[in-house]
Protein backbone atom coordinates (compact mmCIF):
# COMPACT_ATOMS: atom_id res chain seq x y z
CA UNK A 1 18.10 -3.11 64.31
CA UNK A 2 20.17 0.18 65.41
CA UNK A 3 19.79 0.81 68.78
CA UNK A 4 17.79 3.67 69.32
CA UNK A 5 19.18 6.72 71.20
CA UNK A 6 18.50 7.52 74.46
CA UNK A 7 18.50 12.01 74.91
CA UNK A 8 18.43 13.45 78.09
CA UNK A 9 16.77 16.22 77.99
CA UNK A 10 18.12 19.11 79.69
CA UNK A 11 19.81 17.00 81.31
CA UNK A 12 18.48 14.42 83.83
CA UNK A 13 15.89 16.96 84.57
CA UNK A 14 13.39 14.76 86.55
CA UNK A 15 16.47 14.50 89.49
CA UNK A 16 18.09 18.38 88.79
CA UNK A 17 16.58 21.40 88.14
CA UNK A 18 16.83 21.19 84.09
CA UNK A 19 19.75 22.86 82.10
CA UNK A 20 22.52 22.70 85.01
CA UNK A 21 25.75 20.98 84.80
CA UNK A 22 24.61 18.51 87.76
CA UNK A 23 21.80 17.95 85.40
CA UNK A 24 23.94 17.01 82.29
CA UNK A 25 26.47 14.76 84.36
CA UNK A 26 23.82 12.78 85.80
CA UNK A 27 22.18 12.00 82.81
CA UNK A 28 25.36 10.68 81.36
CA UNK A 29 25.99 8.55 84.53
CA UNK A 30 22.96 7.25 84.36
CA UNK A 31 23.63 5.72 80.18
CA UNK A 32 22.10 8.81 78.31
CA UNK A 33 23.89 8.76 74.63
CA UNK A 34 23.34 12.09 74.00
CA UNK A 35 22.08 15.42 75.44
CA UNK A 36 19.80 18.08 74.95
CA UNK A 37 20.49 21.76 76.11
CA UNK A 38 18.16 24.88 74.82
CA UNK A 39 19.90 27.18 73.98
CA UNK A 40 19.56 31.65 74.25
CA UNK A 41 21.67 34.52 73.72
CA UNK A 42 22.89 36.83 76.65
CA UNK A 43 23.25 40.42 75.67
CA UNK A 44 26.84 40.12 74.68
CA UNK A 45 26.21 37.75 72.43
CA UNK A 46 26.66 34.19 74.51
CA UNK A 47 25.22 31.31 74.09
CA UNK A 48 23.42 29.97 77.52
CA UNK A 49 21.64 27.03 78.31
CA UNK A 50 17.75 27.95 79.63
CA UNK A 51 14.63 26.22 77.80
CA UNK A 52 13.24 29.59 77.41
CA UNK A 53 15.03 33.44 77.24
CA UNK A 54 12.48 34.46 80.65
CA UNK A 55 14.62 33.78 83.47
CA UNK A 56 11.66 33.99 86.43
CA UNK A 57 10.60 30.64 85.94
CA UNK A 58 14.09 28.85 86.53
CA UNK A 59 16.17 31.22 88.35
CA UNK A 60 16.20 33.16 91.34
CA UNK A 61 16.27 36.69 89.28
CA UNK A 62 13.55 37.87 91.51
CA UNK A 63 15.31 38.32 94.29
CA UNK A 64 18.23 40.34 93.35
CA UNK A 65 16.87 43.63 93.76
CA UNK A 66 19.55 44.88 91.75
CA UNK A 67 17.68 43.72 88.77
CA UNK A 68 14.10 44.22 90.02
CA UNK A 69 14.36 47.25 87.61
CA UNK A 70 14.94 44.61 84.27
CA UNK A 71 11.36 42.91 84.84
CA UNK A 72 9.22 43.57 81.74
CA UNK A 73 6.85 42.88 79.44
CA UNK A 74 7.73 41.16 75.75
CA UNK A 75 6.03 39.66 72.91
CA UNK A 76 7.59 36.45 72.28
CA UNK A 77 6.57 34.43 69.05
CA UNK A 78 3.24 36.47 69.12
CA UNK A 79 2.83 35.87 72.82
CA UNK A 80 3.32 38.38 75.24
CA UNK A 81 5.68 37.50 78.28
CA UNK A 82 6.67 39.31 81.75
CA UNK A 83 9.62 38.23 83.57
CA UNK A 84 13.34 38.87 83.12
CA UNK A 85 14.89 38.18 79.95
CA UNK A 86 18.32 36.33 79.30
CA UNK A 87 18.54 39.52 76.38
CA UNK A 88 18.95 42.18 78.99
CA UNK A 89 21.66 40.56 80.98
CA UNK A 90 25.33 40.16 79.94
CA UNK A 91 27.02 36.61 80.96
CA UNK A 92 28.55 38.39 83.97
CA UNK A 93 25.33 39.22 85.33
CA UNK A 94 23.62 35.74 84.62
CA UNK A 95 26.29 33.74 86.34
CA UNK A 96 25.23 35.82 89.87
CA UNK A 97 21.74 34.33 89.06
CA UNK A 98 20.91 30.67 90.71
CA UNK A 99 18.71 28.15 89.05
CA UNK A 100 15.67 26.63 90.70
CA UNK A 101 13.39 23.86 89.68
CA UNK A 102 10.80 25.02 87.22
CA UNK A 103 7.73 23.12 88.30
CA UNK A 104 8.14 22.01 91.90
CA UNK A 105 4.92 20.77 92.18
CA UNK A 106 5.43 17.45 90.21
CA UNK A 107 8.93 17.25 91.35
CA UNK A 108 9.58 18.31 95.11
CA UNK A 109 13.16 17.00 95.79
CA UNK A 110 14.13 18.36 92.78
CA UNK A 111 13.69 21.78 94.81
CA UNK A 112 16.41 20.66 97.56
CA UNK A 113 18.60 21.80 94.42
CA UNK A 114 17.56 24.99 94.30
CA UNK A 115 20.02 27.93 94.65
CA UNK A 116 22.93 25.57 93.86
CA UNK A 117 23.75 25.48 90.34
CA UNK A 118 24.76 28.32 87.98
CA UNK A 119 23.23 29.23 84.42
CA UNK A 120 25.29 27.00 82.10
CA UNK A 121 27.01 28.34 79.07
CA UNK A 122 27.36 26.07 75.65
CA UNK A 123 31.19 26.54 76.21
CA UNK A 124 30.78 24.60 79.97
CA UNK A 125 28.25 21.99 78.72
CA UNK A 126 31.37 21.04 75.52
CA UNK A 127 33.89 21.26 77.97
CA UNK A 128 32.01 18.56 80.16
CA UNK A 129 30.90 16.59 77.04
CA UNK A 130 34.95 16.39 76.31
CA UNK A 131 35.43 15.36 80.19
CA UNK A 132 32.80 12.80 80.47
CA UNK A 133 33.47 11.56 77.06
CA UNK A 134 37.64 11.31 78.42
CA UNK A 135 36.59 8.91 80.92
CA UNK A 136 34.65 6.86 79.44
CA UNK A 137 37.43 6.69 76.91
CA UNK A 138 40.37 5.73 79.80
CA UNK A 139 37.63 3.24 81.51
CA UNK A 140 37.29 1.55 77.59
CA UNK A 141 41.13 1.41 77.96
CA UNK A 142 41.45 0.01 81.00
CA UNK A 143 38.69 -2.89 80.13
CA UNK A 144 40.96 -3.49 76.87
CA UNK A 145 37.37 -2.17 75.02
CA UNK A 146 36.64 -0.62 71.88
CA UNK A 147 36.73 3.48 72.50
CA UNK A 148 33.64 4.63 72.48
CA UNK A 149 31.91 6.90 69.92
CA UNK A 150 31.05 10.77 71.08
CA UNK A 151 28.55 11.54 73.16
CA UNK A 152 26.02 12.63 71.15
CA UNK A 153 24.53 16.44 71.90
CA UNK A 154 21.57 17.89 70.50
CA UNK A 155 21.46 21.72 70.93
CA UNK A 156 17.59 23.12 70.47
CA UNK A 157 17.99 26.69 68.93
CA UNK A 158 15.29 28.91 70.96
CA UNK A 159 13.17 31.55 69.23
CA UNK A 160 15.96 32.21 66.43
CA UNK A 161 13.96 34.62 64.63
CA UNK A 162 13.39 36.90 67.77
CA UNK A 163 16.92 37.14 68.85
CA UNK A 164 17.91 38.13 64.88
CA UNK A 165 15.18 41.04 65.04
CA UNK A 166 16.81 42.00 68.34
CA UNK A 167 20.54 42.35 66.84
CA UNK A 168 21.14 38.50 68.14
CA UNK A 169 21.55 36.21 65.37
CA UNK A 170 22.29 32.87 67.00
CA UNK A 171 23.62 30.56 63.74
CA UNK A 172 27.12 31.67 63.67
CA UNK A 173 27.81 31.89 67.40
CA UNK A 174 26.76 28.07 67.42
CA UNK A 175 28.89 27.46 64.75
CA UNK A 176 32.18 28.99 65.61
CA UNK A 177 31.19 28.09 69.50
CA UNK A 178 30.82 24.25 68.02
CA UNK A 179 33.63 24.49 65.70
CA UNK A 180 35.87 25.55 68.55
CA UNK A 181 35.04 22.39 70.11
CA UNK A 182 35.84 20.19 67.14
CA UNK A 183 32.32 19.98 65.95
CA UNK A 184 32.50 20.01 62.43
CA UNK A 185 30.45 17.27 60.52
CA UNK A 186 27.83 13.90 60.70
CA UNK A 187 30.90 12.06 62.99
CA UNK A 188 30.52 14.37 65.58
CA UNK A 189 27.49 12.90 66.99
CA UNK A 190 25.98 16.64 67.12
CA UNK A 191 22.72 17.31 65.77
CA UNK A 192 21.07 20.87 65.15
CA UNK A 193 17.49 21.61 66.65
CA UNK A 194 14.79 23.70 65.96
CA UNK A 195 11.05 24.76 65.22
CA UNK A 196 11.71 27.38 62.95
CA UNK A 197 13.47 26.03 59.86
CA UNK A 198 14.56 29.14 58.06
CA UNK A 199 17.30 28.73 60.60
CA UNK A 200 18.08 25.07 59.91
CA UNK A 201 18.45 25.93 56.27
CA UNK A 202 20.55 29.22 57.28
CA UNK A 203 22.70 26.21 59.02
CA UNK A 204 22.70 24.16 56.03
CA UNK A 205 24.93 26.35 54.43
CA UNK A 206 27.37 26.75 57.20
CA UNK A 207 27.87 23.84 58.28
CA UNK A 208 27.60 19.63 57.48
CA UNK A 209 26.65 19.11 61.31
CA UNK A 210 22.78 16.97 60.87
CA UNK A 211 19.71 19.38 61.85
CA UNK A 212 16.63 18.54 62.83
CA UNK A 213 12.95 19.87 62.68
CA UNK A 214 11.12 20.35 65.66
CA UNK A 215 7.52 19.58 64.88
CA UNK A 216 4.41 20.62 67.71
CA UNK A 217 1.68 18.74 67.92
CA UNK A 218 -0.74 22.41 67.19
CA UNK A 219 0.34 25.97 65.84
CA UNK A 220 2.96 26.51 63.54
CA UNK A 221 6.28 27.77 63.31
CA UNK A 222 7.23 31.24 64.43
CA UNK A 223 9.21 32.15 61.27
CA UNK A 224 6.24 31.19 58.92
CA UNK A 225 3.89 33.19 61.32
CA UNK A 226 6.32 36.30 60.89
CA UNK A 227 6.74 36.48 57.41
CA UNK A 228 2.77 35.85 56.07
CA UNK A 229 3.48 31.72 55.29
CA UNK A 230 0.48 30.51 56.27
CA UNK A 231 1.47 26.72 56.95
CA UNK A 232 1.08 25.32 60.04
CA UNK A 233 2.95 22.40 61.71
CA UNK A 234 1.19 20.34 60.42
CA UNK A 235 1.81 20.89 57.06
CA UNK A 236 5.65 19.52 57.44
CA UNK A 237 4.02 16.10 58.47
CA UNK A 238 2.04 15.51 54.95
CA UNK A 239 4.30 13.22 52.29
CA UNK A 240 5.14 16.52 50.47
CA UNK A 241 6.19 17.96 53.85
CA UNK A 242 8.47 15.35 55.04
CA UNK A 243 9.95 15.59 51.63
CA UNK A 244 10.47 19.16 51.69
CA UNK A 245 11.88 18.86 55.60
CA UNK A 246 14.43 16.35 53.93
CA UNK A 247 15.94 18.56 51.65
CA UNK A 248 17.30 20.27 54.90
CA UNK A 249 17.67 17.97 58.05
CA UNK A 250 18.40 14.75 58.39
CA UNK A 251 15.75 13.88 61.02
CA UNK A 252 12.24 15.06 62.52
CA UNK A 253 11.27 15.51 66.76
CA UNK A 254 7.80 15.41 66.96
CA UNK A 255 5.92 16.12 70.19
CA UNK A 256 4.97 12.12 70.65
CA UNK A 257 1.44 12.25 70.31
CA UNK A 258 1.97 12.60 66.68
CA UNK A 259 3.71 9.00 66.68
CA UNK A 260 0.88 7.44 68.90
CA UNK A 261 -2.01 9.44 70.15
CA UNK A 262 -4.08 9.58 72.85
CA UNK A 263 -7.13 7.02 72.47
CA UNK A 264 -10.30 7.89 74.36
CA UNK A 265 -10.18 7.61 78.54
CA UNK A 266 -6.54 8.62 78.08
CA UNK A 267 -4.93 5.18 76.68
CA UNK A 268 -2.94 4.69 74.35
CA UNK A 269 -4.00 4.71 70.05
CA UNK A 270 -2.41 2.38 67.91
CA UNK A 271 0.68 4.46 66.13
CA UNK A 272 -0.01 6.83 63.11
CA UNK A 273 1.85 6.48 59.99
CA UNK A 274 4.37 8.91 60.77
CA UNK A 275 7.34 6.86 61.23
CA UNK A 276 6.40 4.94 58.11
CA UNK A 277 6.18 8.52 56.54
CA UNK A 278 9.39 9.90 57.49
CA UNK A 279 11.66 6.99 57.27
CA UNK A 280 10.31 6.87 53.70
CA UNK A 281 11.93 10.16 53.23
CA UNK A 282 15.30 9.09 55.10
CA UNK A 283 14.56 10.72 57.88
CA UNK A 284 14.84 9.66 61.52
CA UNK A 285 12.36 9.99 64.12
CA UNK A 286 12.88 11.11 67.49
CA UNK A 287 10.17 12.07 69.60
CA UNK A 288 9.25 14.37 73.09
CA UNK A 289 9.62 14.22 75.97
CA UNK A 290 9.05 10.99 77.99
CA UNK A 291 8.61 11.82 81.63
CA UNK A 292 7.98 9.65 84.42
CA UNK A 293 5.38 11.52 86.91
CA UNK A 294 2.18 10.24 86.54
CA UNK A 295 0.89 13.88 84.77
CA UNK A 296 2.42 13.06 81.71
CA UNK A 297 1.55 9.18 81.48
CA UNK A 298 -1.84 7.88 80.13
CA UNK A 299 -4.11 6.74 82.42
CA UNK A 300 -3.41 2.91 82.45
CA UNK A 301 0.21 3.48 83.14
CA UNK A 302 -0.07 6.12 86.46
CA UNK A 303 0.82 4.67 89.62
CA UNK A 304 -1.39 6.81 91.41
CA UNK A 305 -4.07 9.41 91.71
CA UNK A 306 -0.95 12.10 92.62
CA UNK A 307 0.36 13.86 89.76
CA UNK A 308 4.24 13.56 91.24
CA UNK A 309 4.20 10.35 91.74
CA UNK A 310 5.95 8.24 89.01
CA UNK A 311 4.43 5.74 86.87
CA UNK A 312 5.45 3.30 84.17
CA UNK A 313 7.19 5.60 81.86
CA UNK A 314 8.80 2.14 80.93
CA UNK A 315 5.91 0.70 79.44
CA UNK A 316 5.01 3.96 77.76
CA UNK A 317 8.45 3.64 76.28
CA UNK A 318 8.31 0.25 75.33
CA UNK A 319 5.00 0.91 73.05
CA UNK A 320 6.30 3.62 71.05
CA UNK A 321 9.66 2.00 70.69
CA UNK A 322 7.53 -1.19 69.19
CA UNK A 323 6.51 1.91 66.75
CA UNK A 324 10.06 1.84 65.49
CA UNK A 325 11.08 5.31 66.44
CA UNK A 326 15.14 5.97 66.15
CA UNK A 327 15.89 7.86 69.63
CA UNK A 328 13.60 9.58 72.02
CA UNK A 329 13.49 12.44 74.40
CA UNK A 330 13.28 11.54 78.24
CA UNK A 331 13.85 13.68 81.76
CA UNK A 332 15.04 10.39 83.12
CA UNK A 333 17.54 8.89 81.03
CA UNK A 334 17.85 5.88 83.53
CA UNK A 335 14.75 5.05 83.06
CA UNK A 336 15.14 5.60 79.46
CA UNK A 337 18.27 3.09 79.04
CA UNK A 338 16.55 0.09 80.75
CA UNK A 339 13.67 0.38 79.13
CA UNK A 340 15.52 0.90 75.30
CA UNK A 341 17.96 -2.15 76.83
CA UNK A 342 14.98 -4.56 77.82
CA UNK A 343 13.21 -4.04 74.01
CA UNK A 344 16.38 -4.50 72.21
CA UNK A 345 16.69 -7.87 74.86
CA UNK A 346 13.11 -8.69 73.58
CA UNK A 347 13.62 -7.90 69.92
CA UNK A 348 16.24 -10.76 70.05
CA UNK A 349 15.12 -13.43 71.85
């Protein structure tokens, strides 16, 4: 059995505030094989690491009254949007900005954090990759080990068809920002994300790097909304879909309750035939996100009536794991490892 792979995403974002270099280094000292940054464009054209272009929600933007001014209203993948947007700010400007923990609520000491960290830049989260990766290389050394393989990254391309109306096209920045890095092909252990895939096939054609398709549980993708196709989401899970979604990536990340639903009074169903279905077509299956504060878990696995408190995300982990998934998508990769480690320990006894 290959050992599935444990992605942080953004990060170790259940102990940082999500997308910040602290974030990214903690998940890979705490065993994460890979990581996941979101990636925007700044208005000259860099690439920065925020899960979505508004900056409000994860920054301290509203406070600079320098930039009170820059607060407007925009229609994002039909949805309209006020805040500040990483579009209207050059690189210079973002890196005065300070991040802050996006929902608070469910995690409070992630807040200690805030006003800490800068926005990270692609170029800063490669340059760490090639640090931590470094170490762990000397440490293999040292042990008289085996050097280890790359650690894996999995960049999620945000609302690509919005920043190419804008003058913004985002595929060859990634490339060229990737290729400067050494990022060229399947050995690099770096895979393309995104829910639009008129982007992912714009990237099959520049580059041998693996993409994946970003599936949502509801809606469809922005790209087919904007030009007329009137196929939804779920449409890419049917046997033709997968099929078609093959031609093009190399794997599928499904929001999980497409791999194992929701039963009634919140449990857990037994899995759909999703997996089945895409590793039919060759494709792997990696699902999101896995969090560990009880407002995320099903009912039988909360720890407590408060939302922030954490619950068995290990057991959650353990069920869809048993549904032969490939990797998964967790905001605490720690959590993540054991849990991966203790089935693999089961699967062989």
């Amino acid at each position: 059995m290959q050992k599935p792979t444990v992605i942080g995403h953004r990060g170790a974002s259940g102990y940082r505030p999500e997308h910040t270099l602290a974030a990214y280094r903690l998940a890979l000292e705490q065993g994460a094989d890979a990581l996941e940054p979101d990636v925007v464009m700044t208005r000259d054209g860099v690439l920065v690491a925020r899960h979505e272009n508004e900056l409000g929600g994860t920054t301290d933007v509203a406070r600079h009254a320098r930039f009170a001014s820059r607060c407007t209203t925009k229609v994002i993948d039909a949805v309209a949007v006020t805040g500040w947007f990483t579009e209207d700010f050059t690189l210079q400007e973002l890196k005065v900005l300070r991040a802050r923990e996006r929902i608070p609520d469910l995690r409070p000491d992630n807040s200690r954090f805030d006003g800490q960290f800068e926005i990270a830049t692609l170029e800063e989260i490669l340059a760490l990759r090639e640090e931590v990766g470094r170490e762990r290389s000397a440490r293999a050394l040292a042990l008289g080990l085996p050097p280890p393989g790359p650690i894996g990254l999995y960049p999620e391309i945000k609302h690509p068809s919005y920043f190419e109306a804008l003058g913004l096209p985002m595929a060859e920045p990634l490339i060229e920002t990737l290729e400067r890095h050494g990022c060229r092909g399947p050995e690099a252990g770096v895979f393309l994300q995104s829910f639009e895939p008129s982007i992912l096939r714009a990237l099959s054609l520049l580059t041998r790097l693996p993409r994946v398709q970003l599936i949502e549980a509801e809606g469809a993708p922005a790209d087919f909304i904007a030009t007329g196709d009137a196929r939804t989401f779920a449409a890419l899970l049917t046997p033709q879909g997968l099929a078609e979604v093959a031609a093009y990536a190399s794997a599928i990340g499904p929001e999980k309750s497409l791999v194992v639903a929701r039963a009634a009074r919140d449990g857990l169903a037994r899995p759909t035939t999703l997996v089945a279905g895409a590793h039919a077509q060759g494709l792997r299956v990696n699902p999101w996100t896995f969090r560990a504060e009880n407002a995320f878990l099903p009912a039988q696995l909360r720890s407590s009536a408060r939302d922030a408190d954490r619950g068995d995300l290990a057991s959650e982990l353990g069920y869809f794991l048993a549904a032969g998934i490939d990797g998964f998508f967790t905001d605490q990769p720690d959590i993540g490892v054991r849990a991966r480690d203790a089935f693999l320990e089961a699967c062989r006894a």
